[in-house]
PDB file of N, CA and C in Angstrom:
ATOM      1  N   UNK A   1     -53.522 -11.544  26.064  1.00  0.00           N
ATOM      2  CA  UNK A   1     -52.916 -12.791  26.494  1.00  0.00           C
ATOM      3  C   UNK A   1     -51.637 -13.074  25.715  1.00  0.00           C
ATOM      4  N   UNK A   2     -51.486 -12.741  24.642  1.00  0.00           N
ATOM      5  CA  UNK A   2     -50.260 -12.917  23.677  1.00  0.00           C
ATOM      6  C   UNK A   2     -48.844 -12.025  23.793  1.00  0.00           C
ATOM      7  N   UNK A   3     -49.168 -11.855  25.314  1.00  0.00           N
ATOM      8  CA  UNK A   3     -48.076 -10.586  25.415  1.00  0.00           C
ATOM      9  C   UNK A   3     -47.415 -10.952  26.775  1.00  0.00           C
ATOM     10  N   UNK A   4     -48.280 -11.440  27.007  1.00  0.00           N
ATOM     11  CA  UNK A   4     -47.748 -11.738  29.138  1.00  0.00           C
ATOM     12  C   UNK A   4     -47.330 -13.071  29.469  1.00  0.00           C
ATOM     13  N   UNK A   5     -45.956 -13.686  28.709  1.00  0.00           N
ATOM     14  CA  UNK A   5     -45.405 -14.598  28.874  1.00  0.00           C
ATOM     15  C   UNK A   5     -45.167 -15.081  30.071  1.00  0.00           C
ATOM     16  N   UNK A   6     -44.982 -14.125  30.850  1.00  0.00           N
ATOM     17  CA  UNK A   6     -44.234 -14.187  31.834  1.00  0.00           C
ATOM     18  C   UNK A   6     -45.549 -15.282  32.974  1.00  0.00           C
ATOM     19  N   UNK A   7     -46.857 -14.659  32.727  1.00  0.00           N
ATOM     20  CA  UNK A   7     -48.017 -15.111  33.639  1.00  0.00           C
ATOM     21  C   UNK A   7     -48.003 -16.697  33.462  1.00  0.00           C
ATOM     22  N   UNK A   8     -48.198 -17.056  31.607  1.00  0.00           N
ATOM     23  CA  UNK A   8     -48.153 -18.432  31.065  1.00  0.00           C
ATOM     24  C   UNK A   8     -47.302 -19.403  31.780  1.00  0.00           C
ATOM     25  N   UNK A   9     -45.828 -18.906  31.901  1.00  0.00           N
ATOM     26  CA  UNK A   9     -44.717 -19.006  32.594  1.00  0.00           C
ATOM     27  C   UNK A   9     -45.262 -19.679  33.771  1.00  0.00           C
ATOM     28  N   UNK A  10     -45.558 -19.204  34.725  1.00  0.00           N
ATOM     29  CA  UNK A  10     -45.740 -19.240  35.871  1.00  0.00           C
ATOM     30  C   UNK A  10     -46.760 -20.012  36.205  1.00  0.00           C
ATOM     31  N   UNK A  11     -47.801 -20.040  35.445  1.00  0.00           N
ATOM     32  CA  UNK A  11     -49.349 -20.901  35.382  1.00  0.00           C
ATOM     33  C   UNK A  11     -48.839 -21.944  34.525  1.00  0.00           C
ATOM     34  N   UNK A  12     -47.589 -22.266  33.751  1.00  0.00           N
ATOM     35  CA  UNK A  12     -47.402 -23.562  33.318  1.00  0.00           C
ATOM     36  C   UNK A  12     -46.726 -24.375  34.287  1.00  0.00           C
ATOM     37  N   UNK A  13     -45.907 -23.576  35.291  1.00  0.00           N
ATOM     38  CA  UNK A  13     -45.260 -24.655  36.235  1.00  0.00           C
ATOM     39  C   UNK A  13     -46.312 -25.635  36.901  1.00  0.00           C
ATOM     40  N   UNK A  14     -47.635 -24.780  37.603  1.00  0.00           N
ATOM     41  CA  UNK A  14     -48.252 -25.549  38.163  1.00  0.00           C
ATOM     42  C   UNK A  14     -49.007 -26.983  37.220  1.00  0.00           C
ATOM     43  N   UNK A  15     -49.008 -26.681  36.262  1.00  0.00           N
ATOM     44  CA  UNK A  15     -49.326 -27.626  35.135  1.00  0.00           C
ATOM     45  C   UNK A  15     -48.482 -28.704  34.653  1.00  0.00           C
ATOM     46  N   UNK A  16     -47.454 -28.465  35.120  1.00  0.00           N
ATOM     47  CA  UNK A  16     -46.006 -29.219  34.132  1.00  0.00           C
ATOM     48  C   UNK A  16     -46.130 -28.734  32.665  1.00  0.00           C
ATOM     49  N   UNK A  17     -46.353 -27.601  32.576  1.00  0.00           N
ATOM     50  CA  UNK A  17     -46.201 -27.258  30.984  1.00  0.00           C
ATOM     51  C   UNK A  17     -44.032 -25.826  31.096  1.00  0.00           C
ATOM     52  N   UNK A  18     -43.573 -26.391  30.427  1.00  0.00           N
ATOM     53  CA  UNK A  18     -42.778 -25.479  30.277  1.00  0.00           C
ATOM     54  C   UNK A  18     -42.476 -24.351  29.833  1.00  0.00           C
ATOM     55  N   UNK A  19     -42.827 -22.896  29.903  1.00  0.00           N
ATOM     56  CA  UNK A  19     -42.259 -22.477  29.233  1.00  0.00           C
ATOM     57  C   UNK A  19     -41.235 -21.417  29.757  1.00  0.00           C
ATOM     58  N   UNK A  20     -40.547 -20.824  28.397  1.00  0.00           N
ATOM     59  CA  UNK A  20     -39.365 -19.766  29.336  1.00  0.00           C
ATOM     60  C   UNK A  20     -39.871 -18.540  29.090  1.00  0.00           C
ATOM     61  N   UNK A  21     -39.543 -17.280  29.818  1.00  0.00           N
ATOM     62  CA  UNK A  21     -40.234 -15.942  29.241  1.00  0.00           C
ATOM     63  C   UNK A  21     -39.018 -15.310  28.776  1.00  0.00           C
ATOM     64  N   UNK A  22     -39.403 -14.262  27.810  1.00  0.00           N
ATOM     65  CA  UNK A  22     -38.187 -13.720  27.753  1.00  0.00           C
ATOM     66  C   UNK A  22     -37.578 -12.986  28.441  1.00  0.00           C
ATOM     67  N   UNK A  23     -38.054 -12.233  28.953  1.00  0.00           N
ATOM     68  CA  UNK A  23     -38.001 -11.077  30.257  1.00  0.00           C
ATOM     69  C   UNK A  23     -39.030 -11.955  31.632  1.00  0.00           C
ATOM     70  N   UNK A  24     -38.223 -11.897  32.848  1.00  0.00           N
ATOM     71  CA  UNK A  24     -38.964 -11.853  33.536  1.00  0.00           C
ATOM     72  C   UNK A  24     -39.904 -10.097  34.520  1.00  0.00           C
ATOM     73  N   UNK A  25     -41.270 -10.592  33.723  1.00  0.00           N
ATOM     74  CA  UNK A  25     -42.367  -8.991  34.654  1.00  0.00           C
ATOM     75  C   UNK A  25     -42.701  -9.584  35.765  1.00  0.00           C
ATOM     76  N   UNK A  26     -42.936  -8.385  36.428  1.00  0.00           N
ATOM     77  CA  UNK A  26     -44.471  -8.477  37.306  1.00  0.00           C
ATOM     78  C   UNK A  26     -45.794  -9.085  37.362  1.00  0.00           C
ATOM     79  N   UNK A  27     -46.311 -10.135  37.915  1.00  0.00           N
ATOM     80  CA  UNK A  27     -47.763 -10.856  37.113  1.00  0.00           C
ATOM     81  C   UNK A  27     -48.330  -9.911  38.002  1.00  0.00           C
ATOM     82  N   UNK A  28     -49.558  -9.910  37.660  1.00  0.00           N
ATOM     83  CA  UNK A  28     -50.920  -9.738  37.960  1.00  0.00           C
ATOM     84  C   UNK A  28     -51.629 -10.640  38.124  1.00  0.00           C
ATOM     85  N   UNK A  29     -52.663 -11.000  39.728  1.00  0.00           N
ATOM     86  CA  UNK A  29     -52.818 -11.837  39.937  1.00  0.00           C
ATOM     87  C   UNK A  29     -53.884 -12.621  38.716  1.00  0.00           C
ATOM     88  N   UNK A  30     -54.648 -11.453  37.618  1.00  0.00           N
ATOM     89  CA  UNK A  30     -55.365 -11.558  36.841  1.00  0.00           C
ATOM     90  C   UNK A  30     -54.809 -12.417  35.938  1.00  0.00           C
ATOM     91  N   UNK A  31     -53.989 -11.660  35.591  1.00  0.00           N
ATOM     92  CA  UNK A  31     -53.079 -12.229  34.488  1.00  0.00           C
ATOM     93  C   UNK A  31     -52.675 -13.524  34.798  1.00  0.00           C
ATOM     94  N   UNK A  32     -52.322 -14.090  36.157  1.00  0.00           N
ATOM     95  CA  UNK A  32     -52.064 -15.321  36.083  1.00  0.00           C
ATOM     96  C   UNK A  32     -53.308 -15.713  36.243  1.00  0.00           C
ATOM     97  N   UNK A  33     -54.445 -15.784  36.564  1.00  0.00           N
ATOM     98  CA  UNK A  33     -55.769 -16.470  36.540  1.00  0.00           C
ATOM     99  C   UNK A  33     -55.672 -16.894  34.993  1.00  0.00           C
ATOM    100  N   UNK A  34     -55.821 -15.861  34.284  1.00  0.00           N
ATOM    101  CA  UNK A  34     -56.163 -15.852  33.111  1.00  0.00           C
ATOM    102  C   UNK A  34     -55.583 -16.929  32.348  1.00  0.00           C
ATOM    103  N   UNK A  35     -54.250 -17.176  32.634  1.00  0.00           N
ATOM    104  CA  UNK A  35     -53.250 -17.539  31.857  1.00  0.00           C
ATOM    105  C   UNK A  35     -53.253 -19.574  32.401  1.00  0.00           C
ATOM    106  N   UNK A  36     -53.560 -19.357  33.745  1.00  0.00           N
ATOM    107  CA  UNK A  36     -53.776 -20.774  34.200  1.00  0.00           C
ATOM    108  C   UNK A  36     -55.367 -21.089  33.150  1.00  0.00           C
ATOM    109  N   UNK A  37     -56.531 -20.483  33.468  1.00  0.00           N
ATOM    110  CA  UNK A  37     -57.567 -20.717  32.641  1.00  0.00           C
ATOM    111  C   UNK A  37     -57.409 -21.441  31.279  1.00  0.00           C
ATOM    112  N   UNK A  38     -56.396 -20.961  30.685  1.00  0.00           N
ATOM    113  CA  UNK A  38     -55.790 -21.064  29.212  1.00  0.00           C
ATOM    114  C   UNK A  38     -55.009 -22.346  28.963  1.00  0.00           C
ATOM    115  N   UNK A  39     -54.411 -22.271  29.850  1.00  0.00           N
ATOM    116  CA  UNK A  39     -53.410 -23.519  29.691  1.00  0.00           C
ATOM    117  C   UNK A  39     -53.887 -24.725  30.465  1.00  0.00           C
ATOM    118  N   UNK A  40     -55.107 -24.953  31.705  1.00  0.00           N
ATOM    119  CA  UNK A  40     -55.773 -25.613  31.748  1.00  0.00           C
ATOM    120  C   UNK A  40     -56.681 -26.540  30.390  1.00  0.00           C
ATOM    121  N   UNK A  41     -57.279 -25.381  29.826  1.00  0.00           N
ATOM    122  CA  UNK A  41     -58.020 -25.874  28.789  1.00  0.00           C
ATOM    123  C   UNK A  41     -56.889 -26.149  27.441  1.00  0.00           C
ATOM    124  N   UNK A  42     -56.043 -25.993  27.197  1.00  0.00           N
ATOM    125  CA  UNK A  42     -54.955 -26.577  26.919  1.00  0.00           C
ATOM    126  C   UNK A  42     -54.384 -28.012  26.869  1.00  0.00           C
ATOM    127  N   UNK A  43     -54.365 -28.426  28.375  1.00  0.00           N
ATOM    128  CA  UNK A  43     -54.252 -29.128  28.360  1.00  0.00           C
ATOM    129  C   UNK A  43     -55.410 -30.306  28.825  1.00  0.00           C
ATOM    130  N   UNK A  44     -56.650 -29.989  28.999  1.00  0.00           N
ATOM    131  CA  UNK A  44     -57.641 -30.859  28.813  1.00  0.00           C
ATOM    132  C   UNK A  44     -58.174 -31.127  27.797  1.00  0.00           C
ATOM    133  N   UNK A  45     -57.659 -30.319  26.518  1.00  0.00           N
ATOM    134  CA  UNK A  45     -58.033 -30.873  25.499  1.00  0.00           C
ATOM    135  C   UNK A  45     -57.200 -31.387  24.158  1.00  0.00           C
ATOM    136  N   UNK A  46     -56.064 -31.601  24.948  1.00  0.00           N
ATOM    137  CA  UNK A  46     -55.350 -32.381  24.261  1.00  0.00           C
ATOM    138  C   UNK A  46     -55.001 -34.038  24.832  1.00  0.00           C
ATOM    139  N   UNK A  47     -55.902 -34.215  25.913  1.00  0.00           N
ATOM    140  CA  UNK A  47     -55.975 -35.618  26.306  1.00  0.00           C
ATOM    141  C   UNK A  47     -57.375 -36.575  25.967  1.00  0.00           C
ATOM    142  N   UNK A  48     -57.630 -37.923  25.187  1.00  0.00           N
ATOM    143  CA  UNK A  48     -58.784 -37.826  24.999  1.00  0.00           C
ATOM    144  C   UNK A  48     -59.477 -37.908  26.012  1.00  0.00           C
ATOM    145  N   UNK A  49     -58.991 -38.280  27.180  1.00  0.00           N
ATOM    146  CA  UNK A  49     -60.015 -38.711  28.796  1.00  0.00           C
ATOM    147  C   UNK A  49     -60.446 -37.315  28.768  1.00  0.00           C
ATOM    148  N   UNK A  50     -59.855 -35.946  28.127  1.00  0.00           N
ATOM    149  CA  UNK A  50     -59.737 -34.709  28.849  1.00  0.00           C
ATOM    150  C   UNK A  50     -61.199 -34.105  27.475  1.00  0.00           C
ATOM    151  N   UNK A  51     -60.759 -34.736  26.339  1.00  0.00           N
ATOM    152  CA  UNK A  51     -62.123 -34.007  25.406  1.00  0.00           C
ATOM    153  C   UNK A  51     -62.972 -35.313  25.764  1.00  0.00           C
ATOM    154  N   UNK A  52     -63.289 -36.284  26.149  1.00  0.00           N
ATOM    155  CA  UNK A  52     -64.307 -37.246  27.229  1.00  0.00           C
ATOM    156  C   UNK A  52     -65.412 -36.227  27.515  1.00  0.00           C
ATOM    157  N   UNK A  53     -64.693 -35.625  28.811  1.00  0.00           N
ATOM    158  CA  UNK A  53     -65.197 -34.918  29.632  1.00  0.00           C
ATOM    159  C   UNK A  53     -66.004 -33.784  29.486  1.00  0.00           C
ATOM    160  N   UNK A  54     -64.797 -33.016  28.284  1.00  0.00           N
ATOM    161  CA  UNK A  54     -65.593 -31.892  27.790  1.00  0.00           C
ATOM    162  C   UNK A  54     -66.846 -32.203  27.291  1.00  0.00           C
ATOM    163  N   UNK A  55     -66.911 -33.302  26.512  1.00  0.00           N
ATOM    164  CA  UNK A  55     -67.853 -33.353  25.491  1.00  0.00           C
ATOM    165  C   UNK A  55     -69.400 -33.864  26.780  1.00  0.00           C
ATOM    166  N   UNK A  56     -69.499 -33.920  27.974  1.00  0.00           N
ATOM    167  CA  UNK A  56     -70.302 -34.904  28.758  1.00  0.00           C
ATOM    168  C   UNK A  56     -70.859 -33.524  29.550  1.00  0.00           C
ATOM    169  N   UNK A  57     -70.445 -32.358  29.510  1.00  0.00           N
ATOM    170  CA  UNK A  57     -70.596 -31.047  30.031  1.00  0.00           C
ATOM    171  C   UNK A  57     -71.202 -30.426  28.952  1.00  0.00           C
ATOM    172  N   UNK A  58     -72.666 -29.906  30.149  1.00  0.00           N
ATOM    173  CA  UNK A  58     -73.609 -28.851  29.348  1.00  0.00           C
ATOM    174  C   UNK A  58     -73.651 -27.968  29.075  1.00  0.00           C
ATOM    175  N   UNK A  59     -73.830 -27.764  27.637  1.00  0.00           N
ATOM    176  CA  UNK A  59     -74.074 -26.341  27.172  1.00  0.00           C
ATOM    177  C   UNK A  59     -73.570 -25.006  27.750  1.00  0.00           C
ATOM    178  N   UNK A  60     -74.282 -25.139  28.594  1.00  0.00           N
ATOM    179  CA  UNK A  60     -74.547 -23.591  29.561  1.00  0.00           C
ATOM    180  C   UNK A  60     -73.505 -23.684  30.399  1.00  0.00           C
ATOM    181  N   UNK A  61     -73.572 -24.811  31.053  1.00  0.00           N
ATOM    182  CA  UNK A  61     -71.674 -24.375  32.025  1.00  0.00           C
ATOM    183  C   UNK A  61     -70.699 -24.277  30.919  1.00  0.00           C
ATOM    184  N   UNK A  62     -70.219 -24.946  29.862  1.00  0.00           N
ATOM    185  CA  UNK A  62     -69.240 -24.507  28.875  1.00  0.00           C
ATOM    186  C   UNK A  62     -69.472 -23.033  28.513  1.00  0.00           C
ATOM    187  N   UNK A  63     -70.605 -22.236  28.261  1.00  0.00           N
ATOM    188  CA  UNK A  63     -70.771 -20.486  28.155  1.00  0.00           C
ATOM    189  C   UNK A  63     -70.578 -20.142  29.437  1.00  0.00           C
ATOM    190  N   UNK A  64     -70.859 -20.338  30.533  1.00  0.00           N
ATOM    191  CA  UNK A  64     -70.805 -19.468  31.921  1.00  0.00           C
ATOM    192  C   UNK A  64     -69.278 -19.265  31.927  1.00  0.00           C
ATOM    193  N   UNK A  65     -68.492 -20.414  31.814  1.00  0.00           N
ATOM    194  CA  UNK A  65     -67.016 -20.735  32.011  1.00  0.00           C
ATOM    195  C   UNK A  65     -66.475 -20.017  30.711  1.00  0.00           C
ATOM    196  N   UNK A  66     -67.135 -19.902  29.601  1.00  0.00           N
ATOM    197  CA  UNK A  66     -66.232 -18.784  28.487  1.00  0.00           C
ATOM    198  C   UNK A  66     -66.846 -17.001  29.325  1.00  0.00           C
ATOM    199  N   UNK A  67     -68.132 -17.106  29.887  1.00  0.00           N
ATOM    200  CA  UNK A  67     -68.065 -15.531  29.881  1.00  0.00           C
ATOM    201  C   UNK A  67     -67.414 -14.970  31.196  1.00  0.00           C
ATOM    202  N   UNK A  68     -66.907 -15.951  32.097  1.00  0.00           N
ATOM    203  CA  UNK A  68     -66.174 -15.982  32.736  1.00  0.00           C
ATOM    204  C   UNK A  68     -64.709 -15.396  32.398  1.00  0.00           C
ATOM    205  N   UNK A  69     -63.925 -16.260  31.614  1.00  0.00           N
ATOM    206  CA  UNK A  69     -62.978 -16.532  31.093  1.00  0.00           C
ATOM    207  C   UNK A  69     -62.938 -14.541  30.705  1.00  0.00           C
ATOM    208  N   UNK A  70     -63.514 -14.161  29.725  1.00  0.00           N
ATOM    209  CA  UNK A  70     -63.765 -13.039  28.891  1.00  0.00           C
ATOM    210  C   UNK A  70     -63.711 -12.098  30.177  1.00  0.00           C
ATOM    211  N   UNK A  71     -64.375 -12.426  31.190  1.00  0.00           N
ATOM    212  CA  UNK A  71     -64.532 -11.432  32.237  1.00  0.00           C
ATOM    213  C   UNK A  71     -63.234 -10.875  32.703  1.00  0.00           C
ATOM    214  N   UNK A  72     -62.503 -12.316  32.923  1.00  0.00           N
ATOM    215  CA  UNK A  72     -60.996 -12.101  33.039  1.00  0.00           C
ATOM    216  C   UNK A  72     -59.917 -11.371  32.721  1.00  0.00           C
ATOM    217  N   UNK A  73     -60.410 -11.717  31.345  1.00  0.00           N
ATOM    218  CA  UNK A  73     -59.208 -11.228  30.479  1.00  0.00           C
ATOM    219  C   UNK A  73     -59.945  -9.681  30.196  1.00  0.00           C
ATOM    220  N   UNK A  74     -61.088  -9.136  30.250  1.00  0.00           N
ATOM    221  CA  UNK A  74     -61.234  -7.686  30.626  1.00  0.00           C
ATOM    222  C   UNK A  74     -60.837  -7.011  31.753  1.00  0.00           C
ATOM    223  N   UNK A  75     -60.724  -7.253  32.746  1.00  0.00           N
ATOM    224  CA  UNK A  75     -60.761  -7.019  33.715  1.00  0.00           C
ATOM    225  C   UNK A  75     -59.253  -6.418  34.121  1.00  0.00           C
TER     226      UNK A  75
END
Protein backbone atom coordinates (compact mmCIF):
# COMPACT_ATOMS: atom_id res chain seq x y z
CA UNK A 1 0.00 0.00 0.00
CA UNK A 2 2.92 2.47 0.60
CA UNK A 3 3.88 2.43 -2.91
CA UNK A 4 0.67 2.93 -5.08
CA UNK A 5 0.03 6.56 -4.72
CA UNK A 6 -1.40 6.81 -7.59
CA UNK A 7 -4.65 4.27 -6.37
CA UNK A 8 -4.84 6.61 -2.88
CA UNK A 9 -4.99 9.39 -5.47
CA UNK A 10 -7.84 8.33 -7.07
CA UNK A 11 -9.83 6.70 -4.00
CA UNK A 12 -9.21 10.14 -2.29
CA UNK A 13 -11.14 12.08 -4.90
CA UNK A 14 -14.16 10.12 -4.20
CA UNK A 15 -13.64 11.01 -0.52
CA UNK A 16 -12.64 14.68 -0.80
CA UNK A 17 -9.30 13.70 0.51
CA UNK A 18 -6.47 15.28 -1.70
CA UNK A 19 -3.74 13.91 -2.74
CA UNK A 20 -1.13 14.38 -5.68
CA UNK A 21 0.89 11.31 -7.05
CA UNK A 22 4.04 11.65 -8.20
CA UNK A 23 3.89 9.80 -11.33
CA UNK A 24 0.74 9.12 -12.70
CA UNK A 25 0.37 4.57 -13.09
CA UNK A 26 -1.99 2.29 -14.06
CA UNK A 27 -4.49 1.32 -11.01
CA UNK A 28 -5.61 -1.91 -10.47
CA UNK A 29 -8.97 -2.28 -9.79
CA UNK A 30 -7.55 -4.00 -6.45
CA UNK A 31 -5.42 -1.52 -5.70
CA UNK A 32 -8.02 1.00 -5.81
CA UNK A 33 -10.41 -1.15 -3.60
CA UNK A 34 -7.74 -1.40 -1.33
CA UNK A 35 -6.77 2.05 -1.17
CA UNK A 36 -10.56 3.40 -0.91
CA UNK A 37 -10.82 0.67 2.14
CA UNK A 38 -7.93 2.70 3.74
CA UNK A 39 -8.84 6.01 3.36
CA UNK A 40 -12.43 5.26 4.23
CA UNK A 41 -11.32 4.10 7.59
CA UNK A 42 -9.26 7.13 7.60
CA UNK A 43 -11.54 9.09 7.50
CA UNK A 44 -14.16 7.54 9.84
CA UNK A 45 -11.95 7.69 12.34
CA UNK A 46 -10.97 10.85 12.52
CA UNK A 47 -14.58 12.16 13.04
CA UNK A 48 -16.01 11.59 16.52
CA UNK A 49 -19.70 10.71 14.99
CA UNK A 50 -17.25 8.38 12.83
CA UNK A 51 -15.27 6.57 16.12
CA UNK A 52 -19.31 6.72 17.62
CA UNK A 53 -19.97 4.25 15.28
CA UNK A 54 -17.00 2.27 15.26
CA UNK A 55 -17.08 1.77 18.77
CA UNK A 56 -21.24 0.46 18.58
CA UNK A 57 -19.96 -2.37 15.95
CA UNK A 58 -19.29 -5.97 16.93
CA UNK A 59 -16.42 -7.63 17.43
CA UNK A 60 -16.66 -10.05 14.67
CA UNK A 61 -17.81 -7.68 11.84
CA UNK A 62 -14.74 -5.33 12.79
CA UNK A 63 -12.41 -8.95 12.11
CA UNK A 64 -14.50 -10.12 9.03
CA UNK A 65 -13.91 -6.44 7.59
CA UNK A 66 -9.94 -6.62 8.64
CA UNK A 67 -9.68 -10.26 7.04
CA UNK A 68 -11.28 -8.90 4.29
CA UNK A 69 -9.25 -5.90 4.00
CA UNK A 70 -5.89 -8.43 4.21
CA UNK A 71 -7.61 -10.47 1.51
CA UNK A 72 -7.26 -7.45 -0.58
CA UNK A 73 -4.25 -6.31 -0.19
CA UNK A 74 -3.00 -10.12 -0.97
CA UNK A 75 -4.63 -10.58 -3.68
Amino acid sequence: MHYNVSARSKAGKLLGIKITPPIEEKVRVVDFLVAYVILFNYRMTTTPQGRALLRKVPKQVILFYLYFLKGLEIW
